[in-house]
Protein backbone atom coordinates (compact mmCIF):
# COMPACT_ATOMS: atom_id res chain seq x y z
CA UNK A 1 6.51 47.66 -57.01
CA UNK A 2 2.86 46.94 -55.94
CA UNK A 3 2.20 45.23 -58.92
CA UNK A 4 5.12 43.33 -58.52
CA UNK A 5 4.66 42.07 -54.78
CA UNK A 6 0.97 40.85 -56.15
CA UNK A 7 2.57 38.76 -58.99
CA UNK A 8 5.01 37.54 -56.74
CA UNK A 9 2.62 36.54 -54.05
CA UNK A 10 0.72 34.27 -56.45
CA UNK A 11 3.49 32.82 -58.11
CA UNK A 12 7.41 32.59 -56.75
CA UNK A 13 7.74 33.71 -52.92
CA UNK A 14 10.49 33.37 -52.50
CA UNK A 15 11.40 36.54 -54.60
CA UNK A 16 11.89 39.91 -52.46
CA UNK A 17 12.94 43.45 -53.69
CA UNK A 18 15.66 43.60 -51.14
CA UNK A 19 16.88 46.99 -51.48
CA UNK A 20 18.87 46.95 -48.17
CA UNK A 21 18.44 49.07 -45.16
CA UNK A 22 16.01 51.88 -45.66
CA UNK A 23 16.44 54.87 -46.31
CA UNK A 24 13.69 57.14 -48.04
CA UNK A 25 10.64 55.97 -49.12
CA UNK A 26 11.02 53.56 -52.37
CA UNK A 27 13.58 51.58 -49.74
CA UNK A 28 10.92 52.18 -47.06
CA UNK A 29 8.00 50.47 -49.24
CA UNK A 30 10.36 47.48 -50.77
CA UNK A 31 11.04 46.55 -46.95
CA UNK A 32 7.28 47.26 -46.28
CA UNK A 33 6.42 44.53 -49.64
CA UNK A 34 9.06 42.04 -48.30
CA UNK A 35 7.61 41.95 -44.99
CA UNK A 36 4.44 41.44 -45.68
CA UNK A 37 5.85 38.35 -48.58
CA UNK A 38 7.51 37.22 -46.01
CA UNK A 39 4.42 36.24 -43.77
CA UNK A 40 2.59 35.43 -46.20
CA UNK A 41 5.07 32.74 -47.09
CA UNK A 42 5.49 31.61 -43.41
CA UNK A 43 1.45 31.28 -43.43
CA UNK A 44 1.51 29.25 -46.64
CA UNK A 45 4.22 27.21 -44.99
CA UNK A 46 2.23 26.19 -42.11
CA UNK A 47 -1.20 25.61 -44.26
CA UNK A 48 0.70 23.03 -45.65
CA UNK A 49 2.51 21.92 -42.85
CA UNK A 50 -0.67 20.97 -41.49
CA UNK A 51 -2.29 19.71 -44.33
CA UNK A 52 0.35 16.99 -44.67
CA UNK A 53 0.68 15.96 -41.24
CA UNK A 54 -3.82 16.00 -41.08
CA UNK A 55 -3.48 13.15 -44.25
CA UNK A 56 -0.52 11.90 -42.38
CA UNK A 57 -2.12 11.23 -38.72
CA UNK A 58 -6.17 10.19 -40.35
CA UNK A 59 -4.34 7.55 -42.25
CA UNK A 60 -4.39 5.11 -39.77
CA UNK A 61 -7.27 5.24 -37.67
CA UNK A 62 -9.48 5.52 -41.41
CA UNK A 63 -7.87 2.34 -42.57
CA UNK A 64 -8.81 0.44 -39.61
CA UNK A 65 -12.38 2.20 -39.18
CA UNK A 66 -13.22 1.40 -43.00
CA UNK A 67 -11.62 -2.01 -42.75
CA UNK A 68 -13.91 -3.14 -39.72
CA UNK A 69 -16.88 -1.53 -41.65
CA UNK A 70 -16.51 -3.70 -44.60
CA UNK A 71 -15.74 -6.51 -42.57
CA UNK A 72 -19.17 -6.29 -40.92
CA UNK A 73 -20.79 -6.37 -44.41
CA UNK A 74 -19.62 -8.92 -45.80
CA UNK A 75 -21.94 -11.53 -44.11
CA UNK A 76 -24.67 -11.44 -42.23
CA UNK A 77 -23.45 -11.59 -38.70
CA UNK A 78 -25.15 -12.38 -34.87
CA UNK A 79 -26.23 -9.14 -33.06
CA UNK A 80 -23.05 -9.52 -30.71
CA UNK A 81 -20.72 -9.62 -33.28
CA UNK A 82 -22.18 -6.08 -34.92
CA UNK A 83 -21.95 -4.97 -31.51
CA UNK A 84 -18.15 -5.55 -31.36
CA UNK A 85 -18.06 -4.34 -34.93
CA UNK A 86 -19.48 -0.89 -33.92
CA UNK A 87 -17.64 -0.36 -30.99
CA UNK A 88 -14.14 -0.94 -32.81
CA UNK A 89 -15.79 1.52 -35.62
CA UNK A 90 -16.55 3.94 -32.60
CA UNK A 91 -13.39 3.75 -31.15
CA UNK A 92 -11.58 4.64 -34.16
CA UNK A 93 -13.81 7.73 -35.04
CA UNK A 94 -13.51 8.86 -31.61
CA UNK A 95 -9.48 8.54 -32.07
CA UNK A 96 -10.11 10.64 -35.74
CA UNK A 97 -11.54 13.05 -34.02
CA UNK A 98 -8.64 13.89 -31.33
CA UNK A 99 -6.39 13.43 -33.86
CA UNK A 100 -8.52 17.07 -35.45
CA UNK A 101 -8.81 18.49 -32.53
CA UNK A 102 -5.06 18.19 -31.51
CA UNK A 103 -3.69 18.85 -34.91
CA UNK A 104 -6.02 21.75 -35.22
CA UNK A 105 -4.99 23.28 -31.55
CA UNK A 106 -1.55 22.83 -32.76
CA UNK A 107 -1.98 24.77 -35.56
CA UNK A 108 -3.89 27.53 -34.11
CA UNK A 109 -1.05 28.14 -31.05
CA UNK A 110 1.43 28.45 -33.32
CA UNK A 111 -0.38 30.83 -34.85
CA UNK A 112 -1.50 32.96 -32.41
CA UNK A 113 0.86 36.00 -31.20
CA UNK A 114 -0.57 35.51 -27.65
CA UNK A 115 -1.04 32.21 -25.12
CA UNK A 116 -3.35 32.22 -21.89
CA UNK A 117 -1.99 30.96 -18.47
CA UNK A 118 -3.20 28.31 -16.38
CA UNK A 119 -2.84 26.69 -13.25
CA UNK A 120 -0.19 23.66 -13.33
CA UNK A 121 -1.85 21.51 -11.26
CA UNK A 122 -5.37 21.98 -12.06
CA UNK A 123 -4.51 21.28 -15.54
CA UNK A 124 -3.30 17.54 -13.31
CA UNK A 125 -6.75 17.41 -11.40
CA UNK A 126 -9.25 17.94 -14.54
CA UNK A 127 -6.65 15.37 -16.94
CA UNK A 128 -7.01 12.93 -13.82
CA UNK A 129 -10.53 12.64 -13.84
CA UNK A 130 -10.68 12.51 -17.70
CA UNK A 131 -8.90 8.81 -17.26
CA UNK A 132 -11.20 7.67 -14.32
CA UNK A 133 -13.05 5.24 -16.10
CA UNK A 134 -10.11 3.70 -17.57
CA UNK A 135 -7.66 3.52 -14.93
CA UNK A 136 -10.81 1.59 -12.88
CA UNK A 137 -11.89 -0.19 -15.66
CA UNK A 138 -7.57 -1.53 -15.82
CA UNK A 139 -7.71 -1.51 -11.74
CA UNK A 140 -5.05 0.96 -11.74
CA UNK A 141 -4.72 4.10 -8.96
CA UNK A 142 -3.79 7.33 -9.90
CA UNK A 143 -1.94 9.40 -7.44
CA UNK A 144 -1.09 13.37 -7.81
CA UNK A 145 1.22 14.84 -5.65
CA UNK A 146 0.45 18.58 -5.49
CA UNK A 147 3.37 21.03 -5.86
CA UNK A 148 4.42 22.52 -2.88
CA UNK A 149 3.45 26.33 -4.30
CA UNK A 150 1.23 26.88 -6.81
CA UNK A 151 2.85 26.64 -10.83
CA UNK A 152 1.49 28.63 -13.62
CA UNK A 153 1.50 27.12 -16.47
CA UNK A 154 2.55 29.98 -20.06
CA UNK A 155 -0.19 28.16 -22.28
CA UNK A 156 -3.86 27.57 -21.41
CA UNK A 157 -5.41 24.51 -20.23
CA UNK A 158 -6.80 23.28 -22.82
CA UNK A 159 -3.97 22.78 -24.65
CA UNK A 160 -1.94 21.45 -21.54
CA UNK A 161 -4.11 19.04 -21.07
CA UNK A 162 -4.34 17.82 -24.45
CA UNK A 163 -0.82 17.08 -24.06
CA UNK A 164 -1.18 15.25 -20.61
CA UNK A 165 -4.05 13.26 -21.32
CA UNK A 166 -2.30 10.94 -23.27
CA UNK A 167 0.43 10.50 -21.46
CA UNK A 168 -1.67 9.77 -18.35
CA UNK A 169 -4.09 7.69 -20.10
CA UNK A 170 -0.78 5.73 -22.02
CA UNK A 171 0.90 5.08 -17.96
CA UNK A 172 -2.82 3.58 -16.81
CA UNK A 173 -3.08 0.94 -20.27
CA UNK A 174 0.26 -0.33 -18.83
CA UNK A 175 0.54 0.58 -15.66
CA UNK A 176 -0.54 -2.66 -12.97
CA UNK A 177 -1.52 -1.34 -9.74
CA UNK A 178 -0.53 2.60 -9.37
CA UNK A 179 0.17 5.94 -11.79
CA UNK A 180 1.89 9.07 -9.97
CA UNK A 181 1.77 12.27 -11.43
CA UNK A 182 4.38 15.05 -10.09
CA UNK A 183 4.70 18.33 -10.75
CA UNK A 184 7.18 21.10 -10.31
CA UNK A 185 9.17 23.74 -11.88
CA UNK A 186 12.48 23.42 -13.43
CA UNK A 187 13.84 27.00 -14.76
CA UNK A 188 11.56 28.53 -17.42
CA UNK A 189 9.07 25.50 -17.54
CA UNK A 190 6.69 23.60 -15.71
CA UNK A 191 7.87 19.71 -16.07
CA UNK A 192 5.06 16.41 -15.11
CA UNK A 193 6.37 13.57 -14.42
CA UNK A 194 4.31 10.47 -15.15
CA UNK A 195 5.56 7.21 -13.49
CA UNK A 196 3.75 3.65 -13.60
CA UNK A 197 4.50 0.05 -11.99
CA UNK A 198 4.28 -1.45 -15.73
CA UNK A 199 6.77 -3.76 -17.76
CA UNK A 200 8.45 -0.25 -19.18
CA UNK A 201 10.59 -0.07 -21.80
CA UNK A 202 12.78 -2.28 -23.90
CA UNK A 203 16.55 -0.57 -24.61
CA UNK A 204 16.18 1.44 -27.41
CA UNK A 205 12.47 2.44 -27.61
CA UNK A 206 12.44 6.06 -25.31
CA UNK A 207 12.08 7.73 -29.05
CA UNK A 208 11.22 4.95 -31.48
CA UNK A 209 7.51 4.47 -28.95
CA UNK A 210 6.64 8.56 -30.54
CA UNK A 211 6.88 7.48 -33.80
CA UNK A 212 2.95 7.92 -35.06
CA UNK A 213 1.54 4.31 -35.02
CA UNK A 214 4.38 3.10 -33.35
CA UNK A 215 4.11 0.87 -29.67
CA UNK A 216 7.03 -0.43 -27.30
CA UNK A 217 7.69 -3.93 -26.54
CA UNK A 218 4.52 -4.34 -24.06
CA UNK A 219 1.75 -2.79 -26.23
CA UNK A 220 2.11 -5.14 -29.06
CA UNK A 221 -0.64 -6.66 -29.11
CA UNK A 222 -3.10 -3.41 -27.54
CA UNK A 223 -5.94 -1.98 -29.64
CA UNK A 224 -5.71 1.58 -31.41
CA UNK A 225 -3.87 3.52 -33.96
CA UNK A 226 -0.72 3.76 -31.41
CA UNK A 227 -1.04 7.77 -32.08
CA UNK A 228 -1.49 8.94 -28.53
CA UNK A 229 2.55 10.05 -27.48
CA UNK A 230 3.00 10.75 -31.04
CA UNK A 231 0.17 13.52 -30.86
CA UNK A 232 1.25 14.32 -27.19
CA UNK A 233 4.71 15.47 -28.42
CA UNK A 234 3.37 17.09 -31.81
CA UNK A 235 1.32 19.61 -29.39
CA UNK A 236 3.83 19.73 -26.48
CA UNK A 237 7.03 21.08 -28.88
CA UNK A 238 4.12 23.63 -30.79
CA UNK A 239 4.06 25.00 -27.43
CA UNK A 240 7.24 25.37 -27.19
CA UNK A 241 7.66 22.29 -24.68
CA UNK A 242 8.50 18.64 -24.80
CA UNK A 243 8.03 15.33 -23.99
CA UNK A 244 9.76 12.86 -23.44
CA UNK A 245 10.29 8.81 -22.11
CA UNK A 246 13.25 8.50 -19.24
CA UNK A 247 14.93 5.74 -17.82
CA UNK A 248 12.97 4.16 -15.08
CA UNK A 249 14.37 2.14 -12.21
CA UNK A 250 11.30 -0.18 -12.60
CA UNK A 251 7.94 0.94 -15.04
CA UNK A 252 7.67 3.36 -17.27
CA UNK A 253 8.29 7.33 -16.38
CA UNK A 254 7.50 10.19 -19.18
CA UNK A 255 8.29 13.69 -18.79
CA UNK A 256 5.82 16.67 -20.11
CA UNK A 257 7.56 19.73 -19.88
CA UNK A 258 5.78 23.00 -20.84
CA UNK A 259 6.57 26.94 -20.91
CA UNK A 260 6.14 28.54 -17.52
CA UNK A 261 3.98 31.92 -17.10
């Protein structure tokens, strides 16, 4: 049977021994076997999972970066214009590299049996002043009302804010004057609400804007691989959360909900 679950495990795992409940110990060690094919499976499953959606994500942000590059060498060029060459190149390695670092955070909660805790609206405070430079460099405000008790978040913050930041940093791109952030609990999870004074969204785009490389109405003509809510979403629903676009009376309002502690 050994033998067996080896061959198997190398070649077709989808076969098991499947010798129903057991009962002594041949039926003990065939449940044993098929366990232990089964997770191997599942882990295969994911490796691949995440291989495809890794080639899937880099594919944008590498056209444009080697695009730009050979741009820049075909002719000689003034020192501004290899200035504005480099910082689109910079800008789209910087956006390869949180695409890795959220695909690979993704991969590793789903993987672990265990998830640290965090405070909700910390995870608000340190996400805040990761978009400072943009929201004054776009003249926009960013408010955060504080809960009225303190929310603990069922995840770390790490990975809480990985899903946040973009969401924040998406409401201050479009946002014209003010972005509020909210936070409270709703059952068995800790919901943000992200609200802006922008243009919002046409009918029809609250789910078409998380397609990867995708953009609403508004962000047509913005810079960027258009990956940001894609990614957010990816990580929230590994996490067992969500997010999501709502109508808004006027701007734009998203909704990150995560598990509760």
């Amino acid at each position: 049977m050994t033998r067996q679950a080896e061959a198997w495990s190398e070649r077709d795992l989808d076969r098991r021994f499947e010798l129903g409940e057991p009962h002594d110990e041949l039926t003990q060690l065939g449940a044993t076997l098929d366990g232990l094919l089964d997770r191997i499976a599942a882990s295969l499953r994911h490796e691949r999972r995440f291989s495809a959606e890794v080639s899937h994500e880099l594919r944008t942000p590498l056209a444009g970066l080697i695009a730009e590059a050979e741009l820049a060498l075909r002719r000689e060029r003034s020192a501004p214009e290899y200035r504005t060459a480099l910082e689109v190149i910079l800008a789209s390695a910087q956006q390869v590299s949180r695409i890795v670092h959220t695909l690979v955070a993704a991969a590793r909660h789903e993987a672990e049996a265990t998830h640290g805790t965090a405070d909700a609206y910390s995870v608000v405070a340190t996400t805040i002043d990761g978009v400072e430079a943009l929201a004054q460099e776009r003249h926009v405000h960013v408010v955060a009302e504080p809960p009225r008790q303190s929310l603990r978040l069922g995840i770390d913050a790490d990975l809480a804010e990985r899903v946040l930041h973009p969401v924040v940093e998406n409401a201050c791109r479009y946002g014209r004057s003010t972005v509020t952030v909210t936070v409270e609990r709703r059952g068995g999870r800790v919901t943000f609400a992200v609200e802006d004074d922008g243009p919002g969204l046409a009918p029809g785009e609250r789910e078409e804007i998380f397609a990867p490389g995708a953009r609403g109405e508004a962000g047509r003509t913005s810079h960027g691989a258009g990956l940001g809510l894609a990614l957010a979403r990816r990580l929230a629903r590994a996490a067992a959360g969500d997010v999501a676009a709502e109508q808004n009376g006027s701007g734009a309002r998203f909704v990150v909900s995560l598990p509760a502690a």
